[in-house]
Protein backbone atom coordinates (compact mmCIF):
# COMPACT_ATOMS: atom_id res chain seq x y z
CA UNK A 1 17.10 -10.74 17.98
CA UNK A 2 13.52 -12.43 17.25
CA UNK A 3 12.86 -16.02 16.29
CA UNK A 4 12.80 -16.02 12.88
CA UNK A 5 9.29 -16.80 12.90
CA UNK A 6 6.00 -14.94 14.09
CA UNK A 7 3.12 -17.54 15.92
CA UNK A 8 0.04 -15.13 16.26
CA UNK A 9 -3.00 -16.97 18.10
CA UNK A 10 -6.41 -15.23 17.32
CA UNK A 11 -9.70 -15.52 19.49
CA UNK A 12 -8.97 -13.26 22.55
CA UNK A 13 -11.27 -10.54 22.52
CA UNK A 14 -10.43 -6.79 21.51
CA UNK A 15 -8.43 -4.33 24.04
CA UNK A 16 -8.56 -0.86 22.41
CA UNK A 17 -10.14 2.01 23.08
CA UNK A 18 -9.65 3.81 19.89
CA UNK A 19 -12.99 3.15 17.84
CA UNK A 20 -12.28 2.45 14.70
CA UNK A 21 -8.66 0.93 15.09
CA UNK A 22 -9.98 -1.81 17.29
CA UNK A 23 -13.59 -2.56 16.61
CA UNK A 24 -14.87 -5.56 14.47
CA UNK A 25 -11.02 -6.77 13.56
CA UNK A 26 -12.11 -10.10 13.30
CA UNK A 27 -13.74 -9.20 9.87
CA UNK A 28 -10.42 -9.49 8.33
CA UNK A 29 -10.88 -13.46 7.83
CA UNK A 30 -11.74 -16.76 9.89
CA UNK A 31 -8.13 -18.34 10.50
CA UNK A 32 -7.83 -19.57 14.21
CA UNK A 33 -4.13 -19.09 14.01
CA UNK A 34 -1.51 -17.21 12.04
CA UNK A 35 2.01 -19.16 11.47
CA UNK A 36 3.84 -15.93 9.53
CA UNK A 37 7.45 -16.17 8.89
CA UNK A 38 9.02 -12.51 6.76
CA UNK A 39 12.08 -12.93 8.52
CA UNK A 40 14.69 -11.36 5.60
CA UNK A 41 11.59 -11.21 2.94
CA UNK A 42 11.83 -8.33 0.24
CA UNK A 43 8.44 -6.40 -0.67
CA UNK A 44 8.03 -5.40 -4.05
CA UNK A 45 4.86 -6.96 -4.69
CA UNK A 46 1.63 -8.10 -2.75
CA UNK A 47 1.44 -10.88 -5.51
CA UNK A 48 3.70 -13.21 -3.27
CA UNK A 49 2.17 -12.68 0.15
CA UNK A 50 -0.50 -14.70 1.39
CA UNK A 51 -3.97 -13.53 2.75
CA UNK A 52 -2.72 -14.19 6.37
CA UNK A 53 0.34 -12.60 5.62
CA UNK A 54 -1.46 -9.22 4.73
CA UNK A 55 -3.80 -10.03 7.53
CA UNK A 56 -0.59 -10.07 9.86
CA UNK A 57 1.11 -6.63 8.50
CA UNK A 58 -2.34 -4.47 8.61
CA UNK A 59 -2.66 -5.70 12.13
CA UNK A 60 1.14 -4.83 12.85
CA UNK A 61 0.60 -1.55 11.87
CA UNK A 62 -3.06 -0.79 13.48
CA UNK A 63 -1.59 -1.47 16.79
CA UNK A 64 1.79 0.57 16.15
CA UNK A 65 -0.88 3.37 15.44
CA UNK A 66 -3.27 2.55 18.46
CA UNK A 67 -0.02 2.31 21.06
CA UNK A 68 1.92 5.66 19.26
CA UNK A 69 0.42 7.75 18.39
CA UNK A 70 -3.35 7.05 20.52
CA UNK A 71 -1.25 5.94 23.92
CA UNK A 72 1.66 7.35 23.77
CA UNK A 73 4.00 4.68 24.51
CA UNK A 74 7.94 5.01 22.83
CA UNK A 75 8.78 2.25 21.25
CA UNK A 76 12.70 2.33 19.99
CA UNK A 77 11.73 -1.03 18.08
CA UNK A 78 14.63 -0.14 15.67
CA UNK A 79 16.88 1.27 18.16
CA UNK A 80 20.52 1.04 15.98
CA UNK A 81 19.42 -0.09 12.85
CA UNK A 82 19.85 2.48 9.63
CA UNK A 83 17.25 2.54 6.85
CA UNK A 84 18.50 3.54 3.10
CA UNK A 85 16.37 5.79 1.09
CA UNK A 86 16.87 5.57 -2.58
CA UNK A 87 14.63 8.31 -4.23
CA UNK A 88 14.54 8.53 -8.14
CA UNK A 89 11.93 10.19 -8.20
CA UNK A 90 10.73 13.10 -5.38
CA UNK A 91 7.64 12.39 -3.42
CA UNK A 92 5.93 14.19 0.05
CA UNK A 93 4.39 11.46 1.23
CA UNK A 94 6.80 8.47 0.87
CA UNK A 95 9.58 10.43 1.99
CA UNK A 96 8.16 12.26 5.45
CA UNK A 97 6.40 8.85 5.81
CA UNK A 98 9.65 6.50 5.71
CA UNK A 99 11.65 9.34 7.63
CA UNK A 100 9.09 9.79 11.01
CA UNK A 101 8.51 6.43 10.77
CA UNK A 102 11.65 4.94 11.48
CA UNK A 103 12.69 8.08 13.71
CA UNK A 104 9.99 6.96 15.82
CA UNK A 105 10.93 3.37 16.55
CA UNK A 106 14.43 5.07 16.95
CA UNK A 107 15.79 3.96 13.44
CA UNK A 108 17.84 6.23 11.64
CA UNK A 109 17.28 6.63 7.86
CA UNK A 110 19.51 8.25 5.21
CA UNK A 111 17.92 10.07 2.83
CA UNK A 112 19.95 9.40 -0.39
CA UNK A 113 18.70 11.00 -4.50
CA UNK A 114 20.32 9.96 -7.47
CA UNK A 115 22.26 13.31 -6.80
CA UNK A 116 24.13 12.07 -3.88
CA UNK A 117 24.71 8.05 -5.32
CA UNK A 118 25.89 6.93 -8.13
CA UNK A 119 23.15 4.98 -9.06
CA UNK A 120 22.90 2.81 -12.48
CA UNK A 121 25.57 5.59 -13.38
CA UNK A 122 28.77 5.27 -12.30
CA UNK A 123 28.56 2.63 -10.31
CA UNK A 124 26.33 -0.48 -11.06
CA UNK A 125 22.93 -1.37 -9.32
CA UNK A 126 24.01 -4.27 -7.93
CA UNK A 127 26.95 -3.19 -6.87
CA UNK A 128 25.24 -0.10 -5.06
CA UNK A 129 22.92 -3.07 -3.41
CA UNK A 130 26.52 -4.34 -1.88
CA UNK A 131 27.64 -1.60 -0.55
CA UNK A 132 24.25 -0.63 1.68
CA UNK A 133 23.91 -3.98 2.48
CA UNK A 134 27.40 -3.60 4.16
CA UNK A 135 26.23 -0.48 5.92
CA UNK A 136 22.28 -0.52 6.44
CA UNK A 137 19.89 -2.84 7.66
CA UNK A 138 17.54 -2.17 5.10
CA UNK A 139 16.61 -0.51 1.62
CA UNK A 140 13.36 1.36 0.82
CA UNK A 141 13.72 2.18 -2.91
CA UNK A 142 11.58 4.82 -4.59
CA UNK A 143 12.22 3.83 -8.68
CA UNK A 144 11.22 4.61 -11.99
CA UNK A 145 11.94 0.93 -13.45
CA UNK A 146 10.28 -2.21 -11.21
CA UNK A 147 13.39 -4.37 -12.84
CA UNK A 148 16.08 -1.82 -10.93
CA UNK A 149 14.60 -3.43 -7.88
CA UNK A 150 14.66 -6.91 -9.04
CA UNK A 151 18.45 -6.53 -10.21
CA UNK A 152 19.11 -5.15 -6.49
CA UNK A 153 17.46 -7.98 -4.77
CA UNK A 154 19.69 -10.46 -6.22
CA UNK A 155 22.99 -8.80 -4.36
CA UNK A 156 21.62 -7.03 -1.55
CA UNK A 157 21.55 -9.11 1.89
CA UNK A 158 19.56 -7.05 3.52
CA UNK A 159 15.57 -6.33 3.08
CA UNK A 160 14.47 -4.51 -0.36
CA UNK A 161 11.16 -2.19 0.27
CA UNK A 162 9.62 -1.16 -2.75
CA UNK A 163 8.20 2.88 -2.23
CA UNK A 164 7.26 3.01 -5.62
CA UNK A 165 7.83 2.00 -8.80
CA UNK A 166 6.54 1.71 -12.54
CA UNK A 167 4.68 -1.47 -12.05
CA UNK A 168 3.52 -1.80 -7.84
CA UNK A 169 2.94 0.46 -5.41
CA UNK A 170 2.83 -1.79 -2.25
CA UNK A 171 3.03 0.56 0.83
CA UNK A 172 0.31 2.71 -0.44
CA UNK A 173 -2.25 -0.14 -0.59
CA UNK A 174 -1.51 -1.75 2.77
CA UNK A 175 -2.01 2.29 3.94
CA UNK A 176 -5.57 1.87 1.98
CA UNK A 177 -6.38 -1.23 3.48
CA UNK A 178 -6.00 0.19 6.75
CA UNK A 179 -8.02 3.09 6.61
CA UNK A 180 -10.18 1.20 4.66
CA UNK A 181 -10.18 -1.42 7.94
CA UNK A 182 -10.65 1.81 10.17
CA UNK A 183 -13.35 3.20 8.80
CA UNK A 184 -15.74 0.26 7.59
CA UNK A 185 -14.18 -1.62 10.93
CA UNK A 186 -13.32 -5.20 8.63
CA UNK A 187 -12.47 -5.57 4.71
CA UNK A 188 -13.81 -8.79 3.90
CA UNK A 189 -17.32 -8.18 1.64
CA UNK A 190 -16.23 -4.58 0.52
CA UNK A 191 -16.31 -3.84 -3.07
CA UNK A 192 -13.50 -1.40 -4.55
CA UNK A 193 -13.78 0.63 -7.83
CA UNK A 194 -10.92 2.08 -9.56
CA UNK A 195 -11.92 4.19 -12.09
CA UNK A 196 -8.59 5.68 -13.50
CA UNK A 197 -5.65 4.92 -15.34
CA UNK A 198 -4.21 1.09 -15.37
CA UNK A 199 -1.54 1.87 -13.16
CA UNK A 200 0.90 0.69 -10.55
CA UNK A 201 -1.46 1.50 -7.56
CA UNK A 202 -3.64 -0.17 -9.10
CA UNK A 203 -1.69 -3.46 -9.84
CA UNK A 204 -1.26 -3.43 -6.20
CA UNK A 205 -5.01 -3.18 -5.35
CA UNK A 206 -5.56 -6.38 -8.07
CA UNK A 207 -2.71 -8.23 -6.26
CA UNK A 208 -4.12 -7.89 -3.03
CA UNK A 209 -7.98 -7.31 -2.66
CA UNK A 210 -9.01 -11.16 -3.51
CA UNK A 211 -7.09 -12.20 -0.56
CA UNK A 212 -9.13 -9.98 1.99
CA UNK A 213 -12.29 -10.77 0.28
CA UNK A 214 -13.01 -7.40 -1.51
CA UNK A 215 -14.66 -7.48 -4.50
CA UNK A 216 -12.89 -5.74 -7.64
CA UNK A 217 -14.77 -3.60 -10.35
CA UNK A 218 -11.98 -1.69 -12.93
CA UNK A 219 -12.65 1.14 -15.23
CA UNK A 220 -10.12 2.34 -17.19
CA UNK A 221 -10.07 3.99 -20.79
CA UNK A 222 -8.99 2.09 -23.71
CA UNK A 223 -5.45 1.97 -24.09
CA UNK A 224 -5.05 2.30 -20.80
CA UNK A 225 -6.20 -0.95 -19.58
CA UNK A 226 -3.76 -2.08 -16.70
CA UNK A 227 -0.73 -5.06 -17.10
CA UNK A 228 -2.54 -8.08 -19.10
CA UNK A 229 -0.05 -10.09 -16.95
CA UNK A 230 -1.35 -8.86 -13.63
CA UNK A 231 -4.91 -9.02 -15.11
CA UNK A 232 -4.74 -12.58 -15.78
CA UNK A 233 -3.08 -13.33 -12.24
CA UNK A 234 -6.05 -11.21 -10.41
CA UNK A 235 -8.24 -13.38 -12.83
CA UNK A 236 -7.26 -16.36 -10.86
CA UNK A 237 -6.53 -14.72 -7.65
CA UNK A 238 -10.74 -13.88 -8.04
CA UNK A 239 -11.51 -17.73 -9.00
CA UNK A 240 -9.89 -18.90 -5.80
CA UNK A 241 -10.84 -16.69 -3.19
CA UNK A 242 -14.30 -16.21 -4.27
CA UNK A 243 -14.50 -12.86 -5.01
CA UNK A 244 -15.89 -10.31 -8.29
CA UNK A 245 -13.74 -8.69 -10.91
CA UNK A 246 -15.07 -6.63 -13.33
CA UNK A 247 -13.06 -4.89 -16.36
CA UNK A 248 -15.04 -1.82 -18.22
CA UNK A 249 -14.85 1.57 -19.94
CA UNK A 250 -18.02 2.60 -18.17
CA UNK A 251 -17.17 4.40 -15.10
CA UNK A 252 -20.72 4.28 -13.91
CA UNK A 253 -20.58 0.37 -14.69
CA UNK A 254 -17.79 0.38 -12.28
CA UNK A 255 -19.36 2.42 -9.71
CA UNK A 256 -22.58 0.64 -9.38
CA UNK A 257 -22.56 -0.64 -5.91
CA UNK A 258 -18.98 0.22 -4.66
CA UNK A 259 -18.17 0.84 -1.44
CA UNK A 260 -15.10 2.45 -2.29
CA UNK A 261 -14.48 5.13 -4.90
CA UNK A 262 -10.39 4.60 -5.93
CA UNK A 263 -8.36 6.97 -8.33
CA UNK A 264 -4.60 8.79 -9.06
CA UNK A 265 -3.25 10.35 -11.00
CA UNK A 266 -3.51 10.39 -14.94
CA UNK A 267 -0.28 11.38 -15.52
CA UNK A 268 2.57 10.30 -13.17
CA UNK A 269 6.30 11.27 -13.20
CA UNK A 270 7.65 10.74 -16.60
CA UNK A 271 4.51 10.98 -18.60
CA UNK A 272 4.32 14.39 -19.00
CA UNK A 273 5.04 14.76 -22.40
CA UNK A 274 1.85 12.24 -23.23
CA UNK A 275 -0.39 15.34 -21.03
CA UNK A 276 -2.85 16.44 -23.66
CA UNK A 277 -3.04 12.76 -24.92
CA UNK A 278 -3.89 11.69 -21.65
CA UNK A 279 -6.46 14.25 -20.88
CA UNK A 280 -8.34 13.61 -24.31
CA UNK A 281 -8.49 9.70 -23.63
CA UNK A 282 -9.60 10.62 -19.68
CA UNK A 283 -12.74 12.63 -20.48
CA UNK A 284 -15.60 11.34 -18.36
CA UNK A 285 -13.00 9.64 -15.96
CA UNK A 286 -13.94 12.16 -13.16
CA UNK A 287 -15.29 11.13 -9.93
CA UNK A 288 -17.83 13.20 -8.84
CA UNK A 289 -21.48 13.20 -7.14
CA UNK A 290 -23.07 12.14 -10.12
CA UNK A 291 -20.32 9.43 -9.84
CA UNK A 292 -21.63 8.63 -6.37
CA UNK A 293 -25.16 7.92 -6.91
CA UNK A 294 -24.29 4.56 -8.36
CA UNK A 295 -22.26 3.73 -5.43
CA UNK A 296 -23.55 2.23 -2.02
CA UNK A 297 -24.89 4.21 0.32
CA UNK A 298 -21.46 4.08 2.78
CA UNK A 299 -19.20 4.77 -0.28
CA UNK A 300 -16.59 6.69 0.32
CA UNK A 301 -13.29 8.21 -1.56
CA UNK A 302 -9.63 7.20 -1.74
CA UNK A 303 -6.52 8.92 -3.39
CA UNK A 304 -3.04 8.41 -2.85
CA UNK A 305 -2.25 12.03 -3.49
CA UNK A 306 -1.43 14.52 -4.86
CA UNK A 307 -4.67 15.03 -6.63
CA UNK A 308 -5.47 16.99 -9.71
CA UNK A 309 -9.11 18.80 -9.83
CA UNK A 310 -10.05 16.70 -13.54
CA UNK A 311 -10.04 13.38 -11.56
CA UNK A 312 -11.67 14.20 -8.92
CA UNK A 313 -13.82 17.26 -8.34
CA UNK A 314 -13.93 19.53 -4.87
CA UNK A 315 -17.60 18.41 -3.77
CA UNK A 316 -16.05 14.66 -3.83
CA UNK A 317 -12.60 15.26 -2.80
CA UNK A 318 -13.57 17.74 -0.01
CA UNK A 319 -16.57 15.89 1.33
CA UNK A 320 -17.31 13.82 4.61
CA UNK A 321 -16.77 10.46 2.81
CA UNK A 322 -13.44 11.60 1.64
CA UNK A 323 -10.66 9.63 3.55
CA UNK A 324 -7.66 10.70 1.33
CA UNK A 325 -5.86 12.71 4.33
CA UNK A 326 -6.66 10.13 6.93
CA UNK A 327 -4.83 7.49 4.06
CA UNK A 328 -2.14 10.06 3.63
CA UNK A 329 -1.21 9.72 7.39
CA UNK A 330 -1.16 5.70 7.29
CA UNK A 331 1.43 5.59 5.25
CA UNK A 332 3.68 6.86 8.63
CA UNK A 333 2.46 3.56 9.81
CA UNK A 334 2.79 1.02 6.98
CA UNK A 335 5.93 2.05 6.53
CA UNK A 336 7.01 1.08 9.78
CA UNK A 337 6.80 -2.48 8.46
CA UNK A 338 10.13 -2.38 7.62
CA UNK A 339 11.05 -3.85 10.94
CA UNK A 340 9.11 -7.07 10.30
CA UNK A 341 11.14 -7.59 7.25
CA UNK A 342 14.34 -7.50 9.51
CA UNK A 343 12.85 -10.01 12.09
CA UNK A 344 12.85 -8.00 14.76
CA UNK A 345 10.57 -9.35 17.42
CA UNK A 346 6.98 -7.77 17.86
CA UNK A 347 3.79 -8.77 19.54
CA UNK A 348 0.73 -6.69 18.69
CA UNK A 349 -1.38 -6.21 21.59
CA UNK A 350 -4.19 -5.64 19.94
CA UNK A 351 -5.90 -9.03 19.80
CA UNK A 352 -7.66 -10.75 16.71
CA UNK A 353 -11.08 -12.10 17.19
């Protein structure tokens, strides 16, 4: 087993050949050094992890990318360790994502629906929490309710992974941040739009982006605004890190300037019944060309999939600045972050600079 703490020098100079993974990583922020300690630490949130923190995990899993899947190197990281999948609700992405993932550092996960557990039915959440702690070395929970995984956290003594739930969406925005960190080569100085519903991808972008040093410009519809909570916290989070927010109804107000186009989804699992509501309220919420014009000249798109054509239309969606299948395949390797959570010992090789 590791020490139960990660000491990650920065200033050697970069040694990858992959363009894109390697160049310019310095961008992600001026620390010399990194002292970063996740040794047994749950994620449900990016509200509770630090900017080096975030800087640490998107680096973890650029050079798990650049040594898998660019060199070729096997690397059974998890060799003997189990993974528990709790899925309430189905998904493509989270689910082939979690299972090659762990596969590949030699981890075995168990695919597990509310069909084969008796979850928050016949036997309690917390007591479910027990029982995989006593037989797995980690939980990634797919949820409707955001307080199902707070209940398991406080009887589970193993790792809780949040792969979705009402309120955060955590793994999808570190697999943002690192195409995002692929593509423009740093993150710092970027400016995201959302322009979409207030959801929980969303409330993961606003927990997060002020730490790397992107700039934050929201358009939702009214009604629809996202978590005055969060919106208050990324209100501060802005103040201290030195960064824009920006709350309107105006899409194109949003859009001016962006660097990155962000939407999802109007109506996730559960709200189908509020459908033609939705639609009505959503009317002018499409990304498109037209869209695009206000953006910077390097804009490009981002959607965590699956997409529907009213929020996004082909010419967008299908275009060269679209990077929605190269962010679909990151998710294989942010969600191989689960071993930092357990403490297992890792060294990237890719160096910071």
């Amino acid at each position: 087993l590791s020490p139960s703490y990660f000491h990650v020098v920065v200033g050697a100079k970069m040694k990858c050949s992959n363009e894109g993974i390697g160049r310019h990583f310095n961008r992600y922020g001026p620390p010399a050094q990194m002292n970063v300690n996740l040794r047994g630490r749950d994620l449900l949130t990016l509200q509770n992890y630090t900017a080096d923190e975030l800087k640490y995990l998107l680096w973890m899993a650029a050079d798990l990318k650049q040594r898998i899947n660019h060199k070729r190197e096997y690397l059974p990281l998890m060799q003997g360790k189990s993974l528990a999948m709790i899925f309430e609700k189905r998904s493509t992405r989270t689910r082939l994502s979690a299972e090659i993932g762990f596969a590949l550092l030699g981890g075995h996960p168990s695919f597990l629906t509310t069909q084969d557990i008796h979850l928050g039915t016949n036997e309690s959440l917390t007591d479910t929490a027990r029982v995989l702690s006593s037989m797995t070395n980690a939980i990634l929970a797919r949820v409707y309710k955001h307080n199902d995984l707070d209940l398991m956290t406080k009887q589970a003594t193993i790792p809780i992974i949040n792969g979705l739930s009402d309120l955060y969406h955590p793994l999808q925005i570190l697999a943002d941040y690192l195409t995002l960190q692929e593509h423009y080569g740093g993150l710092n100085g970027l400016t995201i739009t959302w322009i979409g519903d207030g959801n929980n991808v969303l409330h993961s972008i606003m927990m997060s982006a002020a730490k790397l040093g992107m700039h934050l410009r929201i358009a939702t519809p009214k009604g629809f605004e996202p978590d005055l909570k969060i919106t208050k916290i990324t209100e501060q989070f802005s103040k201290e890190y030195g960064t824009k927010l920006l709350l309107t109804t105006d899409p194109l107000e949003a859009a001016d300037g962006a660097n990155v186009l962000v939407t999802d989804t109007w109506i996730s699992m559960g709200q189908e019944e509020e459908k033609k509501e939705r639609l009505k309220a959503f009317q002018g919420y499409q990304i498109t060309m037209q869209t695009a014009k206000s953006a910077a000249s390097n804009w490009t798109f981002l959607h965590c999939l699956p997409r529907k054509p009213e929020e996004v239309d082909d010419e967008v969606f299908y275009s060269p600045q679209s990077l929605v299948f190269q962010e679909a395949e990151n998710r294989k390797w942010t969600i191989m972050l689960v071993k930092t959570f357990r403490g297992e010992k890792y060294s990237p090789e890719m160096a910071l600079s």
